[in-house]
N, C-alpha and C. Protein backbone atom coordinates (compact mmCIF):
# COMPACT_ATOMS: atom_id res chain seq x y z
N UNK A 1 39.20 13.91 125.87
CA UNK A 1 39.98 14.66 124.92
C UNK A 1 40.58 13.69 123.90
N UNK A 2 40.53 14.00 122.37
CA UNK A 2 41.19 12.98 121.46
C UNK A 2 42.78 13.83 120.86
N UNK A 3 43.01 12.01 120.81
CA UNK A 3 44.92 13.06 120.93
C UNK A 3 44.69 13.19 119.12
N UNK A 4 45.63 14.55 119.17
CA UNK A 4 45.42 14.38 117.57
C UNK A 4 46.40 13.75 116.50
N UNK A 5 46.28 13.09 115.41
CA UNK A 5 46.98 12.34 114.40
C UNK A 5 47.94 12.62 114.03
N UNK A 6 48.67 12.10 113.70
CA UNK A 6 49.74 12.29 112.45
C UNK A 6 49.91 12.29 111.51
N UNK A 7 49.69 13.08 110.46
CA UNK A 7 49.68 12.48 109.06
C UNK A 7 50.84 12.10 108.31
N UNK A 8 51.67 10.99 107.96
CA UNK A 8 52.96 10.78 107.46
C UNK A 8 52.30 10.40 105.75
N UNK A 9 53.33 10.80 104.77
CA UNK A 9 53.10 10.67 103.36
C UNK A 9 53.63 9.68 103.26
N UNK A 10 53.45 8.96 102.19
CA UNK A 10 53.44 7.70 101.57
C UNK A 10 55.17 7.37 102.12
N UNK A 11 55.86 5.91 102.27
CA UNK A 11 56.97 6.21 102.70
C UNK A 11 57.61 5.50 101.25
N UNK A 12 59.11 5.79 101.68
CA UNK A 12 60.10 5.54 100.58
C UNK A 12 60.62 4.06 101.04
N UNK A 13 60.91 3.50 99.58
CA UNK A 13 62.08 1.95 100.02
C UNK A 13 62.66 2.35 101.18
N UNK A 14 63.88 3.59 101.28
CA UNK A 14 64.96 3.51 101.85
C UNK A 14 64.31 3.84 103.49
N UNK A 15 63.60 4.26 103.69
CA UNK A 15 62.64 4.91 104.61
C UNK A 15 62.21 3.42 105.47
N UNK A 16 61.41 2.00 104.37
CA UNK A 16 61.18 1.33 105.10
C UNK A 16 62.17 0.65 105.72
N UNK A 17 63.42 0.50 104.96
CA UNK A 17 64.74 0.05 104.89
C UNK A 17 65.16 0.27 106.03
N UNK A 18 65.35 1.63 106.64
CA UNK A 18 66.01 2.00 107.87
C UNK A 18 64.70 1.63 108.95
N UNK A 19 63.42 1.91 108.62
CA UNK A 19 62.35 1.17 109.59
C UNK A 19 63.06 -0.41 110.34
N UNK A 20 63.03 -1.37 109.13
CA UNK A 20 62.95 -2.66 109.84
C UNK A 20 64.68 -3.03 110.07
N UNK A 21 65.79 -1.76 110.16
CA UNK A 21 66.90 -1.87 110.48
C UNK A 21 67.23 -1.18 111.76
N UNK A 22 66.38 0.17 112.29
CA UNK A 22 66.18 0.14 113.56
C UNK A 22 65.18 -0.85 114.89
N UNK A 23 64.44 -1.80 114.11
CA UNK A 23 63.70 -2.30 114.86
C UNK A 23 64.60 -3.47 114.77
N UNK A 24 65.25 -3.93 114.26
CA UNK A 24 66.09 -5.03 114.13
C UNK A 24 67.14 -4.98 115.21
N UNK A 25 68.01 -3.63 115.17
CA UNK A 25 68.69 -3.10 116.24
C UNK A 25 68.14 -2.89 117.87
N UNK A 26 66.68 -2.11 117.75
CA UNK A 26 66.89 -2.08 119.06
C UNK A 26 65.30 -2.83 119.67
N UNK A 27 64.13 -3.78 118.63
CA UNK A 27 63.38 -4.22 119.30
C UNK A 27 62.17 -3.71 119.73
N UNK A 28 62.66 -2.30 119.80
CA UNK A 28 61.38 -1.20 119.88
C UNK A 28 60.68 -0.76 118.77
N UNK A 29 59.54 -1.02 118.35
CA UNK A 29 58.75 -0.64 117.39
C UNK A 29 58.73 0.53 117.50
N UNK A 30 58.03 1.53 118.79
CA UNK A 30 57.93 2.61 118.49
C UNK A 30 59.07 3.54 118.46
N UNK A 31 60.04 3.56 118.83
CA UNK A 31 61.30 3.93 118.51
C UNK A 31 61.65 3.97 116.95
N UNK A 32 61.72 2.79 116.83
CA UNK A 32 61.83 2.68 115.30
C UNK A 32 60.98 3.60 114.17
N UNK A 33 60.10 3.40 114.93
CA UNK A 33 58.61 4.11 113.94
C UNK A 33 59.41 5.91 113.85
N UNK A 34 59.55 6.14 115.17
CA UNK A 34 60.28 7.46 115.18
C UNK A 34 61.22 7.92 114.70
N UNK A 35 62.17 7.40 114.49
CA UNK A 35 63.13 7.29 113.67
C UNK A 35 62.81 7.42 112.55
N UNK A 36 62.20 6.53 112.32
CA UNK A 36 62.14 6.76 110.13
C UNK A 36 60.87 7.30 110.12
N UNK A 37 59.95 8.03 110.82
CA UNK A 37 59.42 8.86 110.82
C UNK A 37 58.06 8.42 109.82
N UNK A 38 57.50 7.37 110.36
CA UNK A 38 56.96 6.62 109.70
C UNK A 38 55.63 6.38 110.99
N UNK A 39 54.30 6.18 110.70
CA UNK A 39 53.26 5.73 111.26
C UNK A 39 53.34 4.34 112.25
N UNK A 40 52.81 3.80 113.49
CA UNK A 40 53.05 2.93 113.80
C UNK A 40 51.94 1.57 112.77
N UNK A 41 50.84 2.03 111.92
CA UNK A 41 50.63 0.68 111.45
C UNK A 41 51.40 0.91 109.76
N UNK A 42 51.87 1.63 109.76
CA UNK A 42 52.94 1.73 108.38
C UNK A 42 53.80 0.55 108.81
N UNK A 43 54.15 0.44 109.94
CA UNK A 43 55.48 -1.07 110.53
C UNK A 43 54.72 -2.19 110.37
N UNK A 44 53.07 -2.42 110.74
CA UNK A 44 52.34 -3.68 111.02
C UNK A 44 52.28 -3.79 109.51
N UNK A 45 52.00 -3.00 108.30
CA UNK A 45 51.79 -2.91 107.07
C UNK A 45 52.93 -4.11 106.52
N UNK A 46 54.17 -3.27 106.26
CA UNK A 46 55.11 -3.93 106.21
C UNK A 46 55.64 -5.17 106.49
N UNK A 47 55.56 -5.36 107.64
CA UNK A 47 56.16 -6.42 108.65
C UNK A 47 55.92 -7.63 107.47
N UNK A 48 54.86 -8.19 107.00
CA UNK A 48 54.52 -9.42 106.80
C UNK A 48 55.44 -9.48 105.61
N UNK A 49 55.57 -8.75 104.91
CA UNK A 49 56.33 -8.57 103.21
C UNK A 49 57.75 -8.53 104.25
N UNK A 50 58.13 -8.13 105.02
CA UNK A 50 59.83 -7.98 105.31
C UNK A 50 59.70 -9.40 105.63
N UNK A 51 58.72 -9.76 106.69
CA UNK A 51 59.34 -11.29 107.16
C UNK A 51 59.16 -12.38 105.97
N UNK A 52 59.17 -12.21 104.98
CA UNK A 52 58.60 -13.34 103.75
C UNK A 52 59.44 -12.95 102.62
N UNK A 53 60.09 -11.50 102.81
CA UNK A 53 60.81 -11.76 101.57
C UNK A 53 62.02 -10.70 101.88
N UNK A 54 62.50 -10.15 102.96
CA UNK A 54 63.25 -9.49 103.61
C UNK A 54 63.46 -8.07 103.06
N UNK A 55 64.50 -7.47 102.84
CA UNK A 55 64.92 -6.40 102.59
C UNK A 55 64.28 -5.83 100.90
N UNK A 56 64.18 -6.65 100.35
CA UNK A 56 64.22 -6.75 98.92
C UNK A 56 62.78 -6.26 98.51
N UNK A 57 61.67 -7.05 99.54
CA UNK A 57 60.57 -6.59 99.00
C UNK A 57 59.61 -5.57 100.00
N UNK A 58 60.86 -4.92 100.75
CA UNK A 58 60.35 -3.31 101.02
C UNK A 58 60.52 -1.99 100.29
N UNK A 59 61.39 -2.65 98.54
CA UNK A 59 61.40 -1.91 97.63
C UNK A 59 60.89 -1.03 96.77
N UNK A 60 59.81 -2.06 96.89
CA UNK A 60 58.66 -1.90 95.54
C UNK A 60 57.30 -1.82 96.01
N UNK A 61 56.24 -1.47 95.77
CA UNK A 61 54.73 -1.25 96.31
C UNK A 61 53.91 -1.24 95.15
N UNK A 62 52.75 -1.78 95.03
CA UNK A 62 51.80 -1.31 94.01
C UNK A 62 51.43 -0.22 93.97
N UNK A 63 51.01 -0.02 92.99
CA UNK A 63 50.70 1.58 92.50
C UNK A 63 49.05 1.76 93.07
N UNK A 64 48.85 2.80 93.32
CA UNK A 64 47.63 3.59 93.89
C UNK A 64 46.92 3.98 92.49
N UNK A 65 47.29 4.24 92.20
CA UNK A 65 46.48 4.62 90.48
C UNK A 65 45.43 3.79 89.98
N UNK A 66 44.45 4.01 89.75
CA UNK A 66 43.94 3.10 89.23
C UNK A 66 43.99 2.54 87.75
N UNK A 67 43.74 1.30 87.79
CA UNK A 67 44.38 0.74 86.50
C UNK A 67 43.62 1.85 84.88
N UNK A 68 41.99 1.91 85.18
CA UNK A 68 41.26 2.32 84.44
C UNK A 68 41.07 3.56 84.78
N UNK A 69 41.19 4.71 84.65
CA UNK A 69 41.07 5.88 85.21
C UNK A 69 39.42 6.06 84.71
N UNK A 70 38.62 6.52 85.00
CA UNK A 70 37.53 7.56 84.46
C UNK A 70 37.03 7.82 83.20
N UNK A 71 36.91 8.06 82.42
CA UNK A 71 37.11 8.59 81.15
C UNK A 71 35.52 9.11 80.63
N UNK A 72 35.48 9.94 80.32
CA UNK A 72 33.96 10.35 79.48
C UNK A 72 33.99 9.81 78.80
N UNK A 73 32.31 9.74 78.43
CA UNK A 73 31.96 8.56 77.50
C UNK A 73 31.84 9.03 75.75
N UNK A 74 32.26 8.37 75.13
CA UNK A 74 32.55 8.86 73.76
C UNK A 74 31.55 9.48 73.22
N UNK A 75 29.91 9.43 73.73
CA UNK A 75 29.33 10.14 73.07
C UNK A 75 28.63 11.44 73.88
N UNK A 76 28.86 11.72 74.70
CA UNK A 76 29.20 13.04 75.73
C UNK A 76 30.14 13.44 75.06
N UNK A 77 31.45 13.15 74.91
CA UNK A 77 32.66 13.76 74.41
C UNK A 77 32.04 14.59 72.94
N UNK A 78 31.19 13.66 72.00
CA UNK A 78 31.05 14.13 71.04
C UNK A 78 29.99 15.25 71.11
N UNK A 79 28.53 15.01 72.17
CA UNK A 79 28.33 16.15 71.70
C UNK A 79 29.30 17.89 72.44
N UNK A 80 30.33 17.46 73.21
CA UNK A 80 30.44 18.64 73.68
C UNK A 80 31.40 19.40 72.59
N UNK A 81 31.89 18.12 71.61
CA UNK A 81 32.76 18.86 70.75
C UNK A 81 31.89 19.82 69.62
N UNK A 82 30.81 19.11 69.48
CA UNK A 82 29.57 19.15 68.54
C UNK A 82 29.02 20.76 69.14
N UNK A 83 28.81 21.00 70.60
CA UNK A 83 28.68 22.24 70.78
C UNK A 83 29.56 23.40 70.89
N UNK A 84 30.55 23.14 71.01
CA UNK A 84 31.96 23.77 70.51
C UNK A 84 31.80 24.48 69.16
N UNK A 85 31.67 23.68 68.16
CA UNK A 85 31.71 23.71 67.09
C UNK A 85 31.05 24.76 66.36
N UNK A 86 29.81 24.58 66.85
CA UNK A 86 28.45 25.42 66.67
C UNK A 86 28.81 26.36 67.02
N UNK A 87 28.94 26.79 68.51
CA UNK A 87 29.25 27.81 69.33
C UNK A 87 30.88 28.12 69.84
N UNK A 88 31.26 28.30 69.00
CA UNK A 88 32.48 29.03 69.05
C UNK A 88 32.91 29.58 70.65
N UNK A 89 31.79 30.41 71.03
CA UNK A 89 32.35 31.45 71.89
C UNK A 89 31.49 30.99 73.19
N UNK A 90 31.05 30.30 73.10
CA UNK A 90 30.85 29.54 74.61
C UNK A 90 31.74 28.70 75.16
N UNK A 91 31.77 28.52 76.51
CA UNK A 91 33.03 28.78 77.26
C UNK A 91 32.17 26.86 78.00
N UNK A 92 33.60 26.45 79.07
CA UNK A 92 33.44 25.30 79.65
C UNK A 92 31.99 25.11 80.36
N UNK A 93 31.75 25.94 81.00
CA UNK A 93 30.58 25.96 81.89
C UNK A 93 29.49 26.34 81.53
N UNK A 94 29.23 27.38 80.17
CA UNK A 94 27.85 27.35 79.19
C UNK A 94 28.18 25.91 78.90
N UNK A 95 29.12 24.79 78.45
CA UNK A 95 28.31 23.83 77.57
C UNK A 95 28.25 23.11 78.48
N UNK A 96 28.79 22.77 79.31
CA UNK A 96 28.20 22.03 80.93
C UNK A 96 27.08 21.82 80.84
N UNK A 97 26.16 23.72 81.09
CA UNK A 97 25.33 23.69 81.43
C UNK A 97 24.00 23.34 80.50
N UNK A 98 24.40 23.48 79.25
CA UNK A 98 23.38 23.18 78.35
C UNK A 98 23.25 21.84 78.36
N UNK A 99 24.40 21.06 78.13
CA UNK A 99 23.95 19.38 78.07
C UNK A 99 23.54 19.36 79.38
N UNK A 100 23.59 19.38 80.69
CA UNK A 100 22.35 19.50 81.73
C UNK A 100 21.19 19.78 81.13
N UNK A 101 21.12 21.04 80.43
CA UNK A 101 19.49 21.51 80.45
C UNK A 101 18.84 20.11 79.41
N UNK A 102 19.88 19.62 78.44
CA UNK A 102 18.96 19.08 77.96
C UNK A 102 18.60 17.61 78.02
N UNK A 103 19.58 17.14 79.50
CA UNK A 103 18.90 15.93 80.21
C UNK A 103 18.31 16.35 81.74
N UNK A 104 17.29 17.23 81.44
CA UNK A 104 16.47 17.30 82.47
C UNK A 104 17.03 18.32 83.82
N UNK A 105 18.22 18.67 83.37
CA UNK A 105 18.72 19.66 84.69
C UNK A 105 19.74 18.58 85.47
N UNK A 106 19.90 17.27 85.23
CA UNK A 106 20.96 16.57 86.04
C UNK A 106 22.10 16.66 85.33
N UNK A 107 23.44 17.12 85.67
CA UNK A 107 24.64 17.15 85.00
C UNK A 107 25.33 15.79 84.39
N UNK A 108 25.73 15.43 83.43
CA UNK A 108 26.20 15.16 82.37
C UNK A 108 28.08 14.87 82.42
N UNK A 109 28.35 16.23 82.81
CA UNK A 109 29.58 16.75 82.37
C UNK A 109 30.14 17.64 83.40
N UNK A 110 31.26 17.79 83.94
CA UNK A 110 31.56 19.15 85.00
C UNK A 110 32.72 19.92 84.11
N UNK A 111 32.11 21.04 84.37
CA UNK A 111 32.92 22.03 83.51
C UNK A 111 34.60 21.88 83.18
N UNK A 112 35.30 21.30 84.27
CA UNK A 112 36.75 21.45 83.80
C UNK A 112 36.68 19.32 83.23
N UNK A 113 35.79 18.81 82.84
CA UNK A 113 35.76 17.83 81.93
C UNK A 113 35.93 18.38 80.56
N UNK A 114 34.99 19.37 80.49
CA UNK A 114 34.44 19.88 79.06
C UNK A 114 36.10 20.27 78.48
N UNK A 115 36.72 20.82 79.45
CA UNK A 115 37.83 21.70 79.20
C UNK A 115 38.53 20.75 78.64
N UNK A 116 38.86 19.50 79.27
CA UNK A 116 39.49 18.34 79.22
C UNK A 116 39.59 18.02 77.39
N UNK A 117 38.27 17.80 77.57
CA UNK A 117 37.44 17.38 76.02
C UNK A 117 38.03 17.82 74.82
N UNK A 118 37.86 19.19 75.51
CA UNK A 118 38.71 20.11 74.22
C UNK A 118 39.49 20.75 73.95
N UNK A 119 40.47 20.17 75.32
CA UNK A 119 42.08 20.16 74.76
C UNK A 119 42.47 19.42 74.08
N UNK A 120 42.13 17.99 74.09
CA UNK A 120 42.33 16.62 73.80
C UNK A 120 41.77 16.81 72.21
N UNK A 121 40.66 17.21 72.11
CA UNK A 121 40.52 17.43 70.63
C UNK A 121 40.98 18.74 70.02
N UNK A 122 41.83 19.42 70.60
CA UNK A 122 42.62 21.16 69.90
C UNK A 122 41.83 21.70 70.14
N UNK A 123 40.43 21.46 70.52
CA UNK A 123 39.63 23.41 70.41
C UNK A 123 39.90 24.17 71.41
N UNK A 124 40.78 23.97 72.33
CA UNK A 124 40.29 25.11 73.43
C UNK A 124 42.02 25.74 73.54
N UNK A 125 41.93 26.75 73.23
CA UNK A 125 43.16 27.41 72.98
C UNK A 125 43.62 28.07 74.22
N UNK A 126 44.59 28.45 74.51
CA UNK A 126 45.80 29.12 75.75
C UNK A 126 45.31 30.96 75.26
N UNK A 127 45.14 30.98 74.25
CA UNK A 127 44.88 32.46 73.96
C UNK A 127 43.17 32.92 73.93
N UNK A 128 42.63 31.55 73.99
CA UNK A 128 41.12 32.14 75.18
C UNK A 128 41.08 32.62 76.27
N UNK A 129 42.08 31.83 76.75
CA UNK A 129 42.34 32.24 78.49
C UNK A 129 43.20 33.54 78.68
N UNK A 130 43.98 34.20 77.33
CA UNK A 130 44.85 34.68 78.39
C UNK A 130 43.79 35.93 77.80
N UNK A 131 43.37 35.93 76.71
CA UNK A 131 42.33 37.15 76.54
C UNK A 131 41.36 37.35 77.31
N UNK A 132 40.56 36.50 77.99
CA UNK A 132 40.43 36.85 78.82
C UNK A 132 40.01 37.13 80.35
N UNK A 133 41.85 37.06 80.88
CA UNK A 133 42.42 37.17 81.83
C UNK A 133 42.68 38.82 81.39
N UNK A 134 42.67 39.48 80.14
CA UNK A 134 43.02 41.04 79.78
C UNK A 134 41.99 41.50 80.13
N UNK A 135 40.34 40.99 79.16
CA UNK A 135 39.30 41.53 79.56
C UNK A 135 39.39 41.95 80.86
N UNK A 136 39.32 40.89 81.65
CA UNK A 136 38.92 40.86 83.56
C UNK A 136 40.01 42.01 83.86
N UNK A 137 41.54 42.21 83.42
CA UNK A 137 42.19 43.34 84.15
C UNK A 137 41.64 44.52 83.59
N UNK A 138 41.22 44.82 81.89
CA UNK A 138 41.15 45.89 81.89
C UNK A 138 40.02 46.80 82.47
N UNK A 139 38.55 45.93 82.64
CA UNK A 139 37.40 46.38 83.50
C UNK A 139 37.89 46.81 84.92
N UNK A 140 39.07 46.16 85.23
CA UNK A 140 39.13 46.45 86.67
C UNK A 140 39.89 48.00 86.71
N UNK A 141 40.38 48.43 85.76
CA UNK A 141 41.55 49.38 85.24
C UNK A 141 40.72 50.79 84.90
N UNK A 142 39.90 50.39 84.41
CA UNK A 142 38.60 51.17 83.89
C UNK A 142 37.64 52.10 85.38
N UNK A 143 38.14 53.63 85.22
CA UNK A 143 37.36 54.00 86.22
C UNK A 143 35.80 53.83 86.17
N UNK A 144 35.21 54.04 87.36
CA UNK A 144 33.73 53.69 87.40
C UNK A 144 33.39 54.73 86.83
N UNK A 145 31.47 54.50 86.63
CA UNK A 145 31.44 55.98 85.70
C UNK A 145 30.48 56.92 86.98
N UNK A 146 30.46 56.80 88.23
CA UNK A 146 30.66 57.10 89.31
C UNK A 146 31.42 58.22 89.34
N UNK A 147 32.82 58.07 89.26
CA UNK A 147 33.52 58.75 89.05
C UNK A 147 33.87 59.65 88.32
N UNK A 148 33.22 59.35 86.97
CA UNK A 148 33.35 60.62 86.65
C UNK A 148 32.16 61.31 86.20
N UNK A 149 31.45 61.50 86.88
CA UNK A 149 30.13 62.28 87.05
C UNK A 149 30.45 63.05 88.01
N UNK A 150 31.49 62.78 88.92
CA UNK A 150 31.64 63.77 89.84
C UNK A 150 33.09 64.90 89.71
N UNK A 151 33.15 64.76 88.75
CA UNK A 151 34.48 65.30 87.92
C UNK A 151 34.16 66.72 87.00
């Protein structure tokens, strides 16, 4: 039988703070760990930065982010603005799918990129979406015609 995990979120200064101030107190790692409610290799993590630079540099952590994020490539970007342009009324996932079709069927672009694209350049407006989000309620609002054939 496997015991199951714990998942603890990223911890805080003050978090490691009280970590290496209950283990200081009572010696017990896992105690400690319990207490500040923290992973037992979250303490082995730590440990080397507390013993080398004490309290001070359980403050601060590098960032998880990456320095360079992702970014589409400027000339993807252009033609999706380029099909925008043309096509007005095609939506994230028609132009997805066309720059696929026209490198062979392998994708290019994923639809909420496209979206990305053309917020960043103004085309893609809040009042595309909320129109329709009306369309989609009013079809649903709309009796079947089912219904009234039998009327």
């Amino acid at each position: 039988m496997t015991t199951k995990r714990i998942h603890y979120p990223r911890t805080t200064g003050q978090q490691r703070k009280r970590l290496f101030e209950i283990w200081a107190e009572t010696g017990n790692i896992s105690e400690a760990c319990r207490k500040a409610h923290v992973g037992r290799g979250t303490f082995y993590y730590w440990q080397r930065r507390f013993e080398q630079q004490g309290y001070e540099g359980l403050e601060n952590f590098a960032s998880h982010a990456p320095e360079e994020p992702v970014r589409t490539p400027e000339d993807v970007a252009g033609e999706v603005i380029a099909l925008k342009k043309k096509h007005p009324a095609w939506g994230k996932k028609r132009i997805a799918h066309e720059l696929a079709k026209n490198n062979n069927w392998v994708p290019v672009i994923s639809p909420n990129s496209v979206k990305r694209v053309l917020k960043d350049a103004g085309l893609w407006k809040k009042v595309e979406e909320a129109a329709k989000k009306k369309q989609i309620r009013s079809a649903a609002e709309q009796p079947n015609s089912l219904d009234r054939a039998s009327m």
